[in-house]
Protein backbone atom coordinates (compact mmCIF):
# COMPACT_ATOMS: atom_id res chain seq x y z
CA UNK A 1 -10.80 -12.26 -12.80
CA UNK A 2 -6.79 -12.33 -12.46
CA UNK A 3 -5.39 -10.53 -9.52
CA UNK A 4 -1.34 -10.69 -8.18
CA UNK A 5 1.21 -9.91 -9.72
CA UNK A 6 0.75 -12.48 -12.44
CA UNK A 7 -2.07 -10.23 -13.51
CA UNK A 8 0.15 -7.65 -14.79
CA UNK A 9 1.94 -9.81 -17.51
CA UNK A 10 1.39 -8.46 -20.94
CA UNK A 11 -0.76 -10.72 -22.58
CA UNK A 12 -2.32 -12.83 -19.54
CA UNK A 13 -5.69 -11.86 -20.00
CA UNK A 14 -5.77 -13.19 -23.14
CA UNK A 15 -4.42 -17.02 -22.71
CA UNK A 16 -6.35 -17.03 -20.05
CA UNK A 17 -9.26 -16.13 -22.31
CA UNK A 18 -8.14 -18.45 -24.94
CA UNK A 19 -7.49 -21.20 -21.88
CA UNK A 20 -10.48 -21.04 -19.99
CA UNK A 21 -13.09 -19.70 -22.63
CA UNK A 22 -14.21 -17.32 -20.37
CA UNK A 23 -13.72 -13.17 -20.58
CA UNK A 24 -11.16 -12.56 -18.17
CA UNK A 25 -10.72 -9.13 -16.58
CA UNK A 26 -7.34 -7.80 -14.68
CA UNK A 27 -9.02 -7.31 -11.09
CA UNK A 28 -8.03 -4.25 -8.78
CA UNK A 29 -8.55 -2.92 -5.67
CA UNK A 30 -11.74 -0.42 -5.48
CA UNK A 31 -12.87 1.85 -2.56
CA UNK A 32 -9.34 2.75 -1.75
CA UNK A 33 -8.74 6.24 -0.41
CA UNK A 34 -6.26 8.38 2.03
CA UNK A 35 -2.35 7.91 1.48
CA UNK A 36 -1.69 4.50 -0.04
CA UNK A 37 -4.21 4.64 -2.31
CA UNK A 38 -1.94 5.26 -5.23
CA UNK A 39 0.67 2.29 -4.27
CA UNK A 40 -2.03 -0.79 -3.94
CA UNK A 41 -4.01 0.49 -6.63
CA UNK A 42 -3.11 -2.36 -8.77
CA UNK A 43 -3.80 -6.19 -9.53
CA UNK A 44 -0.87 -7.05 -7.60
CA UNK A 45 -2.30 -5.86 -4.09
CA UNK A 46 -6.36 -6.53 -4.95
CA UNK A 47 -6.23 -9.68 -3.15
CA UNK A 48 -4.26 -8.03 -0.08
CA UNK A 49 -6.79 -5.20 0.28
CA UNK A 50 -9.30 -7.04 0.00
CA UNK A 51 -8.48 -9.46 2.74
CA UNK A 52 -8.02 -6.33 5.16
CA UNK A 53 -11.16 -4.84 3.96
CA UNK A 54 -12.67 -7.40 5.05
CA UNK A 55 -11.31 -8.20 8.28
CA UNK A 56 -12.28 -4.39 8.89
CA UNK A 57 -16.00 -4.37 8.29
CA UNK A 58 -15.79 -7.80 10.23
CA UNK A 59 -14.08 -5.69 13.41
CA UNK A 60 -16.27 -3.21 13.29
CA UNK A 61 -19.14 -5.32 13.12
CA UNK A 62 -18.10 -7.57 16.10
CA UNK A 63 -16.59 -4.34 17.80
CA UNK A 64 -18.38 -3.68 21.64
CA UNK A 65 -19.87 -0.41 22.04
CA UNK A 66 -18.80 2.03 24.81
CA UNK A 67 -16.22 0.35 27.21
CA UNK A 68 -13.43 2.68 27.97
CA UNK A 69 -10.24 1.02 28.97
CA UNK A 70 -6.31 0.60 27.40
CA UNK A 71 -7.73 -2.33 25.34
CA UNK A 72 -10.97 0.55 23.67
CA UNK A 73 -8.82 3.23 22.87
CA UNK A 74 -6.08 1.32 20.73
CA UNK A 75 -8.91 -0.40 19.07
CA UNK A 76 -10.17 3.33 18.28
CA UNK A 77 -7.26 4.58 17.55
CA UNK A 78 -6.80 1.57 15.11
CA UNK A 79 -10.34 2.14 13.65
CA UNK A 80 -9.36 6.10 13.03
CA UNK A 81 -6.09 4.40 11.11
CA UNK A 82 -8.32 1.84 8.76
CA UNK A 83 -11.07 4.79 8.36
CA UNK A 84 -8.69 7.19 6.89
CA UNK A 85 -6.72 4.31 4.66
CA UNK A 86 -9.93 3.26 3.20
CA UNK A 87 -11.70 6.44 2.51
C-alpha cells in the first residue's frame, strides 16, 4: 500500500511491484464526507486522515458523558465539526 504524495508518481506502483514482489495498491482516504471531502480524497492526504480519524473515534471513546461547563461545550462543538467533516 503506497500513500503520500510519492504515491501519485506515474509508474510507482509498479517498481514497487517489481521491488518488493508484492501487489502494491495506491492507498486513499475512505469514509470521507461533508466539505473537504473532494480535496483529501487522494494518496497524498490518506495518511493525514487517517491519523485524525483516529484520534476522533479515540476522543469520543475517552469523551465524559454529561458535564456541562466552558471546557464540554467546545469539546461539543468540536465533535459537531469532526461529525460533519467525516460524514
Amino acid at each position: 500500500m503506497l500513500t503520500g504524495g510519492g504515491a501519485i508518481l506515474e509508474g510507482l506502483p509498479e517498481i514497487a511491484e517489481q521491488i518488493f514482489d508484492l501487489p502494491i495498491r495506491r492507498g486513499s482516504p475512505a469514509g470521507i464526507g461533508g466539505g473537504l471531502a473532494d480535496h483529501v480524497a487522494s494518496p497524498a492526504f490518506a495518511t493525514a486522515v487517517g491519523l485524525v480519524q483516529r484520534a476522533h473515534v479515540q476522543w469520543l471513546r475517552d469523551m465524559p458523558a454529561g458535564g456541562g461547563g466552558a471546557i464540554s461545550r467546545a469539546a461539543e462543538k468540536l465533535r459537531g465539526l469532526l461529525r460533519e467533516f467525516f460524514q
